[in-house]
Protein backbone atom coordinates (compact mmCIF):
# COMPACT_ATOMS: atom_id res chain seq x y z
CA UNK A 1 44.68 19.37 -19.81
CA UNK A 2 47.20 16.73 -18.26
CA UNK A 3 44.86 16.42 -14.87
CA UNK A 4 42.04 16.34 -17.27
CA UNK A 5 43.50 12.90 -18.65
CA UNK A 6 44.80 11.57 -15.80
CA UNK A 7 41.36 11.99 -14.27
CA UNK A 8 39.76 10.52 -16.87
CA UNK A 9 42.55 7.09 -16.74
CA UNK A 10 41.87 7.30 -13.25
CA UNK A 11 37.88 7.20 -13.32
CA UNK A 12 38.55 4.73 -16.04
CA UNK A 13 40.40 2.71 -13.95
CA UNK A 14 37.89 2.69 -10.89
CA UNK A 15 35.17 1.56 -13.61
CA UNK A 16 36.81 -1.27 -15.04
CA UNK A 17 37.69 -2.40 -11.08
CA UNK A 18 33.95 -1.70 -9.64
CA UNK A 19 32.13 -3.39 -12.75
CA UNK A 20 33.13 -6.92 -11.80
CA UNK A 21 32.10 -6.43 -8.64
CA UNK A 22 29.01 -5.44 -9.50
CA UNK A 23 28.71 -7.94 -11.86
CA UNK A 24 29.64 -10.68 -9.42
CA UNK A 25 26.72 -9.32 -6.94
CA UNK A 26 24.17 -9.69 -9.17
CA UNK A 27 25.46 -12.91 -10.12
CA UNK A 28 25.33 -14.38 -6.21
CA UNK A 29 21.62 -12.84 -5.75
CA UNK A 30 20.53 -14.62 -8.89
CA UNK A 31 22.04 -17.68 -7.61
CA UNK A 32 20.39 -17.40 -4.24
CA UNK A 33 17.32 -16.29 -6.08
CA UNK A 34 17.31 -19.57 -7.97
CA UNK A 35 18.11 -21.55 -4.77
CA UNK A 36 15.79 -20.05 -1.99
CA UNK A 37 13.01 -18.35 -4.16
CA UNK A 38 12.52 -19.75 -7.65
CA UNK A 39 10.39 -22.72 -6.84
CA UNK A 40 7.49 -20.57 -5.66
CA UNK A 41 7.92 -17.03 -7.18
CA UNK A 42 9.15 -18.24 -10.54
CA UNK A 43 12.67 -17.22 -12.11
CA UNK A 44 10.87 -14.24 -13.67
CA UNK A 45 8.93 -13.28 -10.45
CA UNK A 46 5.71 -14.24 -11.20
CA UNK A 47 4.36 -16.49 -8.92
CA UNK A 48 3.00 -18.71 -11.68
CA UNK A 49 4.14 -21.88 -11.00
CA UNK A 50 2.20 -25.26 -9.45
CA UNK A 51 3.62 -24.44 -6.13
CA UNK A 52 3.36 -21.03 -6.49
CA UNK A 53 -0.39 -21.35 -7.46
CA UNK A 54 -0.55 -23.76 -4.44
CA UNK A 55 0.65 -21.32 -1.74
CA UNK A 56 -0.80 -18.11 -3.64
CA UNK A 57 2.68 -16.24 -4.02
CA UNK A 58 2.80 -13.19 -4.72
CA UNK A 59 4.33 -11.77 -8.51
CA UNK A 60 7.12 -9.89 -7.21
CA UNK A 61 6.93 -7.48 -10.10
CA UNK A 62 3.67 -6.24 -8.44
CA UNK A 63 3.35 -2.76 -7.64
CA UNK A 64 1.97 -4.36 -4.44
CA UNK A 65 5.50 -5.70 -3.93
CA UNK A 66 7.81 -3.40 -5.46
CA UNK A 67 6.35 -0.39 -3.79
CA UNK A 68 6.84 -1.93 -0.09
CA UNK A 69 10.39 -0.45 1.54
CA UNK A 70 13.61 -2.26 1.70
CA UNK A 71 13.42 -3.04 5.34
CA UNK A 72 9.93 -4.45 5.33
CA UNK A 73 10.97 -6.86 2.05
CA UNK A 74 13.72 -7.33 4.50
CA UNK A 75 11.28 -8.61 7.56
CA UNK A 76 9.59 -10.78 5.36
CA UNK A 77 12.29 -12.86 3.66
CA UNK A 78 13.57 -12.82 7.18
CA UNK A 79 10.89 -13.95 9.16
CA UNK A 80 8.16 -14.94 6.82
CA UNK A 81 4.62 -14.15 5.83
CA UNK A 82 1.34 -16.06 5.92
CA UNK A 83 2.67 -19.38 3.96
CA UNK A 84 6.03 -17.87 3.24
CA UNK A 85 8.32 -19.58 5.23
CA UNK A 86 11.25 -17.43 6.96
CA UNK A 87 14.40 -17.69 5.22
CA UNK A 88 16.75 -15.45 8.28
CA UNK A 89 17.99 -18.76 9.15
CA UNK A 90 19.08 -20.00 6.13
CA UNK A 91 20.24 -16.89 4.22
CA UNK A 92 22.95 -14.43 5.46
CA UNK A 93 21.50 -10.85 6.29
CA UNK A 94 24.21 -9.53 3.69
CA UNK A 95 22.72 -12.16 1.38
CA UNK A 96 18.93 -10.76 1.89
CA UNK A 97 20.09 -7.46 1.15
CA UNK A 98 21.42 -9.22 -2.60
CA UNK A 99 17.91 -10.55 -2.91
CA UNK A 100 16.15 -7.20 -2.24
CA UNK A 101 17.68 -5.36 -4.60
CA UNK A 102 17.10 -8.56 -6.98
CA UNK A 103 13.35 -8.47 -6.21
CA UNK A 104 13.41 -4.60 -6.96
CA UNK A 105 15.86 -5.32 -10.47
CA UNK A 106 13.08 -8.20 -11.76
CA UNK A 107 10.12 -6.15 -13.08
CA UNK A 108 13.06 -4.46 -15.37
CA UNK A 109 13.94 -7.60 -16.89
């Protein structure tokens, strides 16, 4: 019983340290969501906005976009894709991972 409750502080413990964390993650992709991506895809992901409309971006929530693999979401903020500009030199690779995993949290939301 006492390893029961000192497993259960302990896991407690780990929680209440990796939550921030997590918390701050989603936090810096949102900001460099807003900063790199919002003017064209929207802050929901839609692709509905003038320049958006302009350029023809696609709605991230899109099955067409959520169902393509991390790596090739990857290539594309990376290098670009038809009037997608590339964003590898302006964004950290660390920091395109954060925006995957964004893109794949947005048609939750």
């Amino acid at each position: 019983m006492r390893k029961l409750i000192q497993r259960s502080i302990y896991a407690g413990m780990v929680c209440s340290l990796a939550l921030p964390l997590l918390t701050q993650a989603q936090s810096d992709a949102a900001t460099i969501y807003k900063t790199n991506c919002d003017l064209c895809h929207g802050p929901g992901g839609s692709g509905d906005t003038p320049t958006g409309k302009a350029f023809h971006a696609k709605d991230l929530r899109s099955d067409d976009v959520q169902k393509q693999s991390d790596a090739t979401l990857t290539e594309v903020i990376t290098k670009g894709r038809g009037k997608m500009p590339a964003f590898g030199g302006k964004i950290r690779p660390a920091d395109v991972q954060k925006l995957v995993a964004y893109i794949r949290s947005l048609p939750k939301t």
